[in-house]
PDB file of N, CA and C in Angstrom:
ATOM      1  N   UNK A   1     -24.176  -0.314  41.261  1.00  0.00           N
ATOM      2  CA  UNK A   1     -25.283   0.563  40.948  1.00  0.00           C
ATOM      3  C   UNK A   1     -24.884   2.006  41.288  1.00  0.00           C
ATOM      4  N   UNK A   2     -25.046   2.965  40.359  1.00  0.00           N
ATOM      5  CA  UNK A   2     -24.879   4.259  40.787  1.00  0.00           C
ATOM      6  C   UNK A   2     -25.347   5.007  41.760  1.00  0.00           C
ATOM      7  N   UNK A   3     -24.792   5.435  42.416  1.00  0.00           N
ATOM      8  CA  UNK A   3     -25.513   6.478  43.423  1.00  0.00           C
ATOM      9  C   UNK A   3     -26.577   7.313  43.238  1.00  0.00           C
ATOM     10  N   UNK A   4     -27.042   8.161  43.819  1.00  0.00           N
ATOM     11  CA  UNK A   4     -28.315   9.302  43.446  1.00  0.00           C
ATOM     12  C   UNK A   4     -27.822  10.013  43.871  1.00  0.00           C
ATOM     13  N   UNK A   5     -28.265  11.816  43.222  1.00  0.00           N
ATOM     14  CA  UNK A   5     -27.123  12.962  43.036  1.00  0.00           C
ATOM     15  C   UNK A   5     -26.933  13.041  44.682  1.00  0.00           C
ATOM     16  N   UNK A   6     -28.371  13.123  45.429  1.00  0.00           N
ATOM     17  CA  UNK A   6     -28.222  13.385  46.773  1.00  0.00           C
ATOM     18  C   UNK A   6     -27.516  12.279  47.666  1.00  0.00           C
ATOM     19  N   UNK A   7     -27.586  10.998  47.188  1.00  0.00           N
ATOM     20  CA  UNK A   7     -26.497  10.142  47.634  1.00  0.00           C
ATOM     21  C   UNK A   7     -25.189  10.336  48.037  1.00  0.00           C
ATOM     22  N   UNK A   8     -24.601  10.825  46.356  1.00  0.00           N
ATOM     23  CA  UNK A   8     -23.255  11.567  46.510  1.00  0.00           C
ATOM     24  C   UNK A   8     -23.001  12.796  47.215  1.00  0.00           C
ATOM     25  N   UNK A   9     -23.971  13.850  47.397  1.00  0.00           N
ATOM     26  CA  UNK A   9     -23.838  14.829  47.724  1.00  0.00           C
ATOM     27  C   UNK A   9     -23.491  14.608  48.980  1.00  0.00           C
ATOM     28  N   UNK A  10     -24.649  13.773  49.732  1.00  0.00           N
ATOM     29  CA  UNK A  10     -24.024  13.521  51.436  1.00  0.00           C
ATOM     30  C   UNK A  10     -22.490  13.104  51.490  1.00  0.00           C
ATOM     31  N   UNK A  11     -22.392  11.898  50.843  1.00  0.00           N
ATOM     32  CA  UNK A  11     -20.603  11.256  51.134  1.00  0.00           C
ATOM     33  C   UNK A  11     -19.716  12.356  50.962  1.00  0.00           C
ATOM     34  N   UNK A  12     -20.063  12.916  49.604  1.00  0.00           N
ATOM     35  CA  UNK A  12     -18.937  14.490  49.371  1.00  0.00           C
ATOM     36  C   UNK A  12     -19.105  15.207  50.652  1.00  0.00           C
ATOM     37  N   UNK A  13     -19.785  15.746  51.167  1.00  0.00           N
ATOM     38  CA  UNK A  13     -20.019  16.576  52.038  1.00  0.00           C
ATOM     39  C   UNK A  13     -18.937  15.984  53.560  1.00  0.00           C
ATOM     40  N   UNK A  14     -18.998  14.637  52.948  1.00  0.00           N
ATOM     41  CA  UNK A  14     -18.379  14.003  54.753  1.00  0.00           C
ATOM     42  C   UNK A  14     -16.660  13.800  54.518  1.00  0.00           C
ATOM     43  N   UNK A  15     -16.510  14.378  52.948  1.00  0.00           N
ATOM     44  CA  UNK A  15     -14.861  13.683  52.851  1.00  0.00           C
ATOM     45  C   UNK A  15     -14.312  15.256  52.551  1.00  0.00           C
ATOM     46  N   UNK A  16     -13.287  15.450  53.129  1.00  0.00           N
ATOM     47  CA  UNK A  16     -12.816  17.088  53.303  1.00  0.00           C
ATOM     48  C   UNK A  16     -12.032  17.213  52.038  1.00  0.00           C
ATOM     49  N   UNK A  17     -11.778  18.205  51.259  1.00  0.00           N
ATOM     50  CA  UNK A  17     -11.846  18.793  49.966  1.00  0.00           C
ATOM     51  C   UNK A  17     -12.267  18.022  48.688  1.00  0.00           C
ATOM     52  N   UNK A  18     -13.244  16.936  49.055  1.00  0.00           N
ATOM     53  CA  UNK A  18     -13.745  16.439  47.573  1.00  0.00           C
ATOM     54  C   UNK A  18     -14.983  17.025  47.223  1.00  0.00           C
ATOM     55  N   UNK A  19     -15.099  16.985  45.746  1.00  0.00           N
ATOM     56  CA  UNK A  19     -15.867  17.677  45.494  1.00  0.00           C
ATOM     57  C   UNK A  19     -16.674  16.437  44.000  1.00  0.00           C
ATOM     58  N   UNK A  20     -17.808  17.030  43.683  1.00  0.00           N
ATOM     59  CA  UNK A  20     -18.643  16.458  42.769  1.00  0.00           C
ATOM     60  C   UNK A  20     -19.015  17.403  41.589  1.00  0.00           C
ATOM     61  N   UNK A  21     -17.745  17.008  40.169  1.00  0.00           N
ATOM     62  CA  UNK A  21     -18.264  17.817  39.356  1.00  0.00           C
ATOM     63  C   UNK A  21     -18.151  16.858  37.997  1.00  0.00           C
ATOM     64  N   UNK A  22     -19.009  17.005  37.426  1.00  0.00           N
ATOM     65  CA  UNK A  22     -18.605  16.517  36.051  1.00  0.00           C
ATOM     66  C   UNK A  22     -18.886  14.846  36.094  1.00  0.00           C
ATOM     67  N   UNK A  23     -20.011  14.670  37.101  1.00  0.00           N
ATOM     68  CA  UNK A  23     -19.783  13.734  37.089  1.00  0.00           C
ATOM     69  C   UNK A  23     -18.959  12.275  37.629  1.00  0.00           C
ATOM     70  N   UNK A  24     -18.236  12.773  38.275  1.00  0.00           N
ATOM     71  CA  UNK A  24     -17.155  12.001  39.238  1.00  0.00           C
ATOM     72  C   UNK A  24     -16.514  12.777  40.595  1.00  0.00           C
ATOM     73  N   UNK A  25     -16.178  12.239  41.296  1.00  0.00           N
ATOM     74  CA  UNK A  25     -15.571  13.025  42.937  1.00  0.00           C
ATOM     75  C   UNK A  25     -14.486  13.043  42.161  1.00  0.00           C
ATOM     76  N   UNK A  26     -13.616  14.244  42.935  1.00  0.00           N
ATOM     77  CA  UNK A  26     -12.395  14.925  42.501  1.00  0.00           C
ATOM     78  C   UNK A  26     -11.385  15.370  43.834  1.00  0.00           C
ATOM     79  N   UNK A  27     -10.538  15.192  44.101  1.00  0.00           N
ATOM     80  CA  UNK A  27      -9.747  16.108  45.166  1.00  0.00           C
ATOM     81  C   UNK A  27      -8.514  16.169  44.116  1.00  0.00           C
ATOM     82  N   UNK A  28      -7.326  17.398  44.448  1.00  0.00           N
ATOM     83  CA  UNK A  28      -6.678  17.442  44.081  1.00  0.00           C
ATOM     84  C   UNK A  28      -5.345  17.559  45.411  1.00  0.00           C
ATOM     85  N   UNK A  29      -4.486  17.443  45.833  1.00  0.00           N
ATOM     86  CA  UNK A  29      -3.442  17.260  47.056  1.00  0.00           C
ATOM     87  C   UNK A  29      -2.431  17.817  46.839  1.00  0.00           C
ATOM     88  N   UNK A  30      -1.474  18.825  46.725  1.00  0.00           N
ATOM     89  CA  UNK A  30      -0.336  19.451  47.068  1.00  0.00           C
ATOM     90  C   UNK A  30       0.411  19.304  48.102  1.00  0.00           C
ATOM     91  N   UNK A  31       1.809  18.538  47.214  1.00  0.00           N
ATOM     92  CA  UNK A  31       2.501  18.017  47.935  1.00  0.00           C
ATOM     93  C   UNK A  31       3.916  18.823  47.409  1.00  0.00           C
ATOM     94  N   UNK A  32       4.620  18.026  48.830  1.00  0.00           N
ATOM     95  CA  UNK A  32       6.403  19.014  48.867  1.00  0.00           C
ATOM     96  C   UNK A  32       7.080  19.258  47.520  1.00  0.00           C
ATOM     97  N   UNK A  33       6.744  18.290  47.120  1.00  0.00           N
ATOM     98  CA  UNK A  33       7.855  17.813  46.032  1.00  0.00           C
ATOM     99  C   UNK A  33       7.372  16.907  44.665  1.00  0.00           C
ATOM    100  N   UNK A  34       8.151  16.296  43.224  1.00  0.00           N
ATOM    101  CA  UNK A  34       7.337  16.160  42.253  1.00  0.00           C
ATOM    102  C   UNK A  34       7.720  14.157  43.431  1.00  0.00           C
ATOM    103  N   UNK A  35       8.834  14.451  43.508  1.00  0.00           N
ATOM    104  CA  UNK A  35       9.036  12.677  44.448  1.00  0.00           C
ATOM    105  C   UNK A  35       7.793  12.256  45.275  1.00  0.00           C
ATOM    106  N   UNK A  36       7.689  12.970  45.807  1.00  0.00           N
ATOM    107  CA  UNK A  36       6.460  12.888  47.167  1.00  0.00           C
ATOM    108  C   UNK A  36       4.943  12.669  46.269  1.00  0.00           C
ATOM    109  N   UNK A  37       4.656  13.267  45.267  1.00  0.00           N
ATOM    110  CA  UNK A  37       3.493  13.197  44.425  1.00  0.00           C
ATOM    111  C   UNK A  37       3.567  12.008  43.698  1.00  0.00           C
ATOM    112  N   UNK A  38       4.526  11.255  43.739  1.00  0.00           N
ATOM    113  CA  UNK A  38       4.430  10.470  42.672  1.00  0.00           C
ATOM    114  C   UNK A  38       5.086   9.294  43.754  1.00  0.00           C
ATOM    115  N   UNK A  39       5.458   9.732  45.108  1.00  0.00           N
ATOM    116  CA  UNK A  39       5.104   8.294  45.900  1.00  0.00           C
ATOM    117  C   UNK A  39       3.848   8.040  46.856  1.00  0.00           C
ATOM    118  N   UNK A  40       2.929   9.064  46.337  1.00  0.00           N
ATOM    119  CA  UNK A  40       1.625   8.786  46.813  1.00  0.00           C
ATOM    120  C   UNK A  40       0.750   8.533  45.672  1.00  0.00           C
ATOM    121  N   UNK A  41       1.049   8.619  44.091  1.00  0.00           N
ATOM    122  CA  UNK A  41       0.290   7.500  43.466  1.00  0.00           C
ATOM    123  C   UNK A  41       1.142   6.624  43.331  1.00  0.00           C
ATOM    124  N   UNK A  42       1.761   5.615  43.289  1.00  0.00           N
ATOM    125  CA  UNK A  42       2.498   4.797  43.623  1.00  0.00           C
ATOM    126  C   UNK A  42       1.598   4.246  44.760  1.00  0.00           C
ATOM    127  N   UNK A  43       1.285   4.491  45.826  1.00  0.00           N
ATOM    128  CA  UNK A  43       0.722   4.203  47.029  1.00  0.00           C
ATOM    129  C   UNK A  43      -0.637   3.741  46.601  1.00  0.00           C
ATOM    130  N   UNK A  44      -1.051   4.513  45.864  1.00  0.00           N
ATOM    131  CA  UNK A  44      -2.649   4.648  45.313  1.00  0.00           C
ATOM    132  C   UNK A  44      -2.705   2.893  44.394  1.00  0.00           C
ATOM    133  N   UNK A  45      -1.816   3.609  43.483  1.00  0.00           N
ATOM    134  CA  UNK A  45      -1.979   2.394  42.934  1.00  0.00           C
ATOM    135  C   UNK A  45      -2.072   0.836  43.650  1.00  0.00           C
ATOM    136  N   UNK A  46      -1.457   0.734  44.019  1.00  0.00           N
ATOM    137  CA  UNK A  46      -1.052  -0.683  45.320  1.00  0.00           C
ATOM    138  C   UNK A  46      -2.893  -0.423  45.572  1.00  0.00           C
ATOM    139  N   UNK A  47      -2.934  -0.027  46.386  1.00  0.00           N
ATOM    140  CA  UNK A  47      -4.147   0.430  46.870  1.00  0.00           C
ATOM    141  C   UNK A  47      -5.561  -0.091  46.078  1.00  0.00           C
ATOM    142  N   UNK A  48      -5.475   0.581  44.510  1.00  0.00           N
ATOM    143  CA  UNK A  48      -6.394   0.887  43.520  1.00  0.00           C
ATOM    144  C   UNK A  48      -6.474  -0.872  42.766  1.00  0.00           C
ATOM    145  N   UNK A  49      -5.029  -0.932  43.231  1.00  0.00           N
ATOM    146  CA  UNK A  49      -5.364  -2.784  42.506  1.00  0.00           C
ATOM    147  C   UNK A  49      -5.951  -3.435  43.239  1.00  0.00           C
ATOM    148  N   UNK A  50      -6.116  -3.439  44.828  1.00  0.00           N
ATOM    149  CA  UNK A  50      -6.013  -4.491  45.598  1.00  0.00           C
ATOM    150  C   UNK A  50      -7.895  -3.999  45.555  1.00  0.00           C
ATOM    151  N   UNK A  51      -8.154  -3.058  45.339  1.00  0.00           N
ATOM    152  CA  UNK A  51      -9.745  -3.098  45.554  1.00  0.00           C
ATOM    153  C   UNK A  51     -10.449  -3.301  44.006  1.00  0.00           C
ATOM    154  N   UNK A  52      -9.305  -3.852  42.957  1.00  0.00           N
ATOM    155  CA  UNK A  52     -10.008  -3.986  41.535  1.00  0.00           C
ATOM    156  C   UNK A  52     -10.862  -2.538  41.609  1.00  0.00           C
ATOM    157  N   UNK A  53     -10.320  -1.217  41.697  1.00  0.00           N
ATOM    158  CA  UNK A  53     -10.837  -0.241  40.846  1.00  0.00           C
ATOM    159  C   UNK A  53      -9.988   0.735  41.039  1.00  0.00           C
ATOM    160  N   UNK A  54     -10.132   1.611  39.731  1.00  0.00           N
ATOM    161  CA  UNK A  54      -8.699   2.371  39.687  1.00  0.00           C
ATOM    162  C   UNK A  54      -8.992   3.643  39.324  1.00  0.00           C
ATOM    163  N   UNK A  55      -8.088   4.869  39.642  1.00  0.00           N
ATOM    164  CA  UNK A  55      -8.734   6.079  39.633  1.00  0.00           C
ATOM    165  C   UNK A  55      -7.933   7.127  38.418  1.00  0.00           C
ATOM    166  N   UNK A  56      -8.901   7.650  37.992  1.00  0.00           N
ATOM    167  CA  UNK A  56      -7.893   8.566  36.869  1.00  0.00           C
ATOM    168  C   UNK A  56      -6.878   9.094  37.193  1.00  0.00           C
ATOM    169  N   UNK A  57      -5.870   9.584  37.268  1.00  0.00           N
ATOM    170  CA  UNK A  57      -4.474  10.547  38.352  1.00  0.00           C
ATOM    171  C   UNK A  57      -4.086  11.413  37.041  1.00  0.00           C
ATOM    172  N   UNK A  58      -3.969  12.708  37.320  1.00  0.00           N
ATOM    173  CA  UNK A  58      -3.357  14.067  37.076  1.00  0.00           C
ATOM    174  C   UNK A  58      -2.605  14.089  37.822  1.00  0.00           C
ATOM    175  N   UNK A  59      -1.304  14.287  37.265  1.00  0.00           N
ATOM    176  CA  UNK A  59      -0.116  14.716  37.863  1.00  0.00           C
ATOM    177  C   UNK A  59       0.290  16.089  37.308  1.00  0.00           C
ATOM    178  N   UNK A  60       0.707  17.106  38.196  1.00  0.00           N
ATOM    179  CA  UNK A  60       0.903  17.858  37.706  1.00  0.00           C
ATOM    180  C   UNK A  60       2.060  18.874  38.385  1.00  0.00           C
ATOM    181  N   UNK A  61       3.222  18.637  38.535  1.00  0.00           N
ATOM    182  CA  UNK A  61       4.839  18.595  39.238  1.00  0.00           C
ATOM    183  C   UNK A  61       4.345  17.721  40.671  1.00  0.00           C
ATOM    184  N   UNK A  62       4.139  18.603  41.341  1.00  0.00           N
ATOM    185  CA  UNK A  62       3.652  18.438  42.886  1.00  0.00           C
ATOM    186  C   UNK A  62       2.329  18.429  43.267  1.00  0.00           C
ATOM    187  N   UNK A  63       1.385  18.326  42.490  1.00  0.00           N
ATOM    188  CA  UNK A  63      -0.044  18.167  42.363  1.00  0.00           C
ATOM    189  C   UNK A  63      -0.147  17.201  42.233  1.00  0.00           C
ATOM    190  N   UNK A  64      -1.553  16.743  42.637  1.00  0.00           N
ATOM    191  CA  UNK A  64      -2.039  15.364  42.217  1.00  0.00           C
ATOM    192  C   UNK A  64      -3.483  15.552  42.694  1.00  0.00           C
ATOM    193  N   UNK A  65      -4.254  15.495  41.522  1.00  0.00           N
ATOM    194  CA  UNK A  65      -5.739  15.399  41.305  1.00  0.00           C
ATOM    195  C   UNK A  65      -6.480  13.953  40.945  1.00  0.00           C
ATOM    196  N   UNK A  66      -6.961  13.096  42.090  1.00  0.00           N
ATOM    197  CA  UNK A  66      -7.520  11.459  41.750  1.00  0.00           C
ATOM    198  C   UNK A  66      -9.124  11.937  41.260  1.00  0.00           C
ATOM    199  N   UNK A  67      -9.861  11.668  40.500  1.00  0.00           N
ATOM    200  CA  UNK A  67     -11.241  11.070  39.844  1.00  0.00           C
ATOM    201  C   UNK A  67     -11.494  10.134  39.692  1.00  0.00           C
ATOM    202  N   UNK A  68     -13.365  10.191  40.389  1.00  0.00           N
ATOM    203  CA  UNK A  68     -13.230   8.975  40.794  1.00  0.00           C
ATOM    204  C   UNK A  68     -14.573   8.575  40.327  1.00  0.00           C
ATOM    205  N   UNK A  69     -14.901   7.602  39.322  1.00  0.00           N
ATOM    206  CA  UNK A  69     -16.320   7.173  38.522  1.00  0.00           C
ATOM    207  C   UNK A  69     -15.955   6.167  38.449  1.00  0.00           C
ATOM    208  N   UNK A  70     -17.210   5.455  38.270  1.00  0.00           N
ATOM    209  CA  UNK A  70     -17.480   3.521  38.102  1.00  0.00           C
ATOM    210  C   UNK A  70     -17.287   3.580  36.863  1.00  0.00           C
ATOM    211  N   UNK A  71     -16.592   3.411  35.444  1.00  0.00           N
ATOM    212  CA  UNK A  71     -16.957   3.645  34.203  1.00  0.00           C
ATOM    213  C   UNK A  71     -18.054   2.810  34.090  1.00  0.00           C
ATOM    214  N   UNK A  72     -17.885   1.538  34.151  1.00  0.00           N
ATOM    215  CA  UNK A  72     -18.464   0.263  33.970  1.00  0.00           C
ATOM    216  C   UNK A  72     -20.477   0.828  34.491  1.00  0.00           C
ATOM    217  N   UNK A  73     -20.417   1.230  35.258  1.00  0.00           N
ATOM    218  CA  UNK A  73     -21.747   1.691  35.825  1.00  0.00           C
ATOM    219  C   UNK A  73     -22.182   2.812  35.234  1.00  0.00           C
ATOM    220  N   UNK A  74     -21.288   3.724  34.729  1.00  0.00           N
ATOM    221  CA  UNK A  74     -21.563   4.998  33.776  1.00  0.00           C
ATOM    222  C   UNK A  74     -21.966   5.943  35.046  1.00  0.00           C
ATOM    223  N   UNK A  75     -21.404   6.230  36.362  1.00  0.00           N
ATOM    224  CA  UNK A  75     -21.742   7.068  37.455  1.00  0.00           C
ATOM    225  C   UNK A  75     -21.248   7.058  38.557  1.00  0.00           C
ATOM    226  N   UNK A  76     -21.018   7.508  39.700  1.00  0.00           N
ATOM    227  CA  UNK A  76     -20.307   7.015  40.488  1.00  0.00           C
ATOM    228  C   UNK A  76     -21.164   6.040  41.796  1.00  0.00           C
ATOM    229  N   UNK A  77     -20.423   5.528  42.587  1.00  0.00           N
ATOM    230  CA  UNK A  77     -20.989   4.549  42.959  1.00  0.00           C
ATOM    231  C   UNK A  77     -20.282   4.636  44.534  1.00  0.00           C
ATOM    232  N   UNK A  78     -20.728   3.138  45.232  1.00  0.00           N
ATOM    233  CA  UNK A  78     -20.170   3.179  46.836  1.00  0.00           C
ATOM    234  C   UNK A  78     -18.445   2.943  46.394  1.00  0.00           C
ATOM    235  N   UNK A  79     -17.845   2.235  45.132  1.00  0.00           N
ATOM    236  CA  UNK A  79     -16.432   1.971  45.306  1.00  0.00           C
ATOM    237  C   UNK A  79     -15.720   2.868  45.065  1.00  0.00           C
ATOM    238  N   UNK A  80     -16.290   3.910  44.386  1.00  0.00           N
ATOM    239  CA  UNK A  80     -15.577   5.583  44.726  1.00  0.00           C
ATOM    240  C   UNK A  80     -15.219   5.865  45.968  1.00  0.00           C
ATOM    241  N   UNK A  81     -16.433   5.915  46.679  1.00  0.00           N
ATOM    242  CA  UNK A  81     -15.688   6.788  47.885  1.00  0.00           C
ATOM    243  C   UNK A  81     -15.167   5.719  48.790  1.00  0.00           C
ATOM    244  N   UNK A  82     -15.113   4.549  48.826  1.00  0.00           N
ATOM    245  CA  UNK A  82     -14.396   3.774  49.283  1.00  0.00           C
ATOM    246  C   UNK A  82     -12.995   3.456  49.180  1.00  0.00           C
ATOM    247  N   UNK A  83     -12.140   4.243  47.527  1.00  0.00           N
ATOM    248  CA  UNK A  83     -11.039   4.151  46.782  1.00  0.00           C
ATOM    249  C   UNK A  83     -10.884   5.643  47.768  1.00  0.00           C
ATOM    250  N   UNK A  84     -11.739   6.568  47.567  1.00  0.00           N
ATOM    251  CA  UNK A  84     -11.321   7.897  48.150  1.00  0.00           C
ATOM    252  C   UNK A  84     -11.137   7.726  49.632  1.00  0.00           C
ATOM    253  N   UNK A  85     -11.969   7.193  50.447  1.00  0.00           N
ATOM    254  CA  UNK A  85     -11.212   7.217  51.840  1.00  0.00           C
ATOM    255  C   UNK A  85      -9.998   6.743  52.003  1.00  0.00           C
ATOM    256  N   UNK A  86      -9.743   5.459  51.358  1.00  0.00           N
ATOM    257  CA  UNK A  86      -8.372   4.872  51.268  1.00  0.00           C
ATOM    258  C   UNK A  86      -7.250   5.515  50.734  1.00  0.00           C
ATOM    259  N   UNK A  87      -7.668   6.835  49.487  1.00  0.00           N
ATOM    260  CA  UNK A  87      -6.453   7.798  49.612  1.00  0.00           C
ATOM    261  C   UNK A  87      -6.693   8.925  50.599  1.00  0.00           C
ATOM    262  N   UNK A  88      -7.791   9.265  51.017  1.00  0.00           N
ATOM    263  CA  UNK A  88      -7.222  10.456  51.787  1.00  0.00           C
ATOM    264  C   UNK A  88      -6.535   9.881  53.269  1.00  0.00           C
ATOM    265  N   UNK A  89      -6.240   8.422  53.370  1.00  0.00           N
ATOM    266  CA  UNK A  89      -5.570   7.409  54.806  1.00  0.00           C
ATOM    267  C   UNK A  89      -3.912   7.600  54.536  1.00  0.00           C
ATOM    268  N   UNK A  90      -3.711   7.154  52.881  1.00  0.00           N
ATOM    269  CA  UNK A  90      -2.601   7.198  52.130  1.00  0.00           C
ATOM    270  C   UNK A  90      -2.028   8.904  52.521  1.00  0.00           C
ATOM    271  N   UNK A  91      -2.674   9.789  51.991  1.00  0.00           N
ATOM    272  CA  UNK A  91      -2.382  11.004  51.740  1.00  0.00           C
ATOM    273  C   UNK A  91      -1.692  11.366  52.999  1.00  0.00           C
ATOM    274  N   UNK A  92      -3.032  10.992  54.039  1.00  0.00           N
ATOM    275  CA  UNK A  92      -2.066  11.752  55.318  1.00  0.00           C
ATOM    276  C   UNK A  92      -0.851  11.774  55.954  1.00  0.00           C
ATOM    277  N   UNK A  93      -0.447  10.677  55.217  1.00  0.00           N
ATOM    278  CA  UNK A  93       1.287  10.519  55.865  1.00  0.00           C
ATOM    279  C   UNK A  93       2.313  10.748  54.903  1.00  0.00           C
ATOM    280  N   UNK A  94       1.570  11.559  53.365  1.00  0.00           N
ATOM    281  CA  UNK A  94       2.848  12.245  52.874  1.00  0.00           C
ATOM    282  C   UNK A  94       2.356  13.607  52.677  1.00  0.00           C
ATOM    283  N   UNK A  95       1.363  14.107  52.700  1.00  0.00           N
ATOM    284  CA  UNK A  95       0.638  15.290  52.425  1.00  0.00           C
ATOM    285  C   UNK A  95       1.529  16.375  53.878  1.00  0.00           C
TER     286      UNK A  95
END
């Protein structure tokens, strides 16, 4: 079931640079290198399977921007920010 705007607004508020636009949570992560960006989705992924939900990824050299919506629900929901805490756990040990 989808969240309510103020739903999301609290969780955004509690996870440090995500944000709520368009419809889905967003962070984007700058990292060393294009290797390092692309062994933290790599990471994600592992991650994104094992909770059956998976997150859009922008790559962009050393960037990496995850979005994060239920499609299936048409909004975002509790397994968003549940995929998002689990990368910003990931992140911290290559970020």
């Amino acid at each position: 079931m989808p969240l309510t705007e103020q739903q999301i607004k609290d969780q955004v508020a509690a996870l440090t640079g995500w944000v709520y636009i368009n419809g889905q949570i967003q962070k984007t992560y700058s990292l060393e290198s294009f290797e390092a960006a692309i062994k933290l989705v790599n990471q994600i992924a592992m991650v994104a399977q094992n909770l059956n939900h998976h997150p859009d990824i922008n790559i962009r050299y050393s960037k990496v921007t995850f979005m994060l919506s239920t499609h299936d629900e048409d909004g975002v929901t509790q397994k968003d920010f549940d995929l998002a805490k689990a990368i910003e756990q990931a992140a911290v040990m290559n970020v």
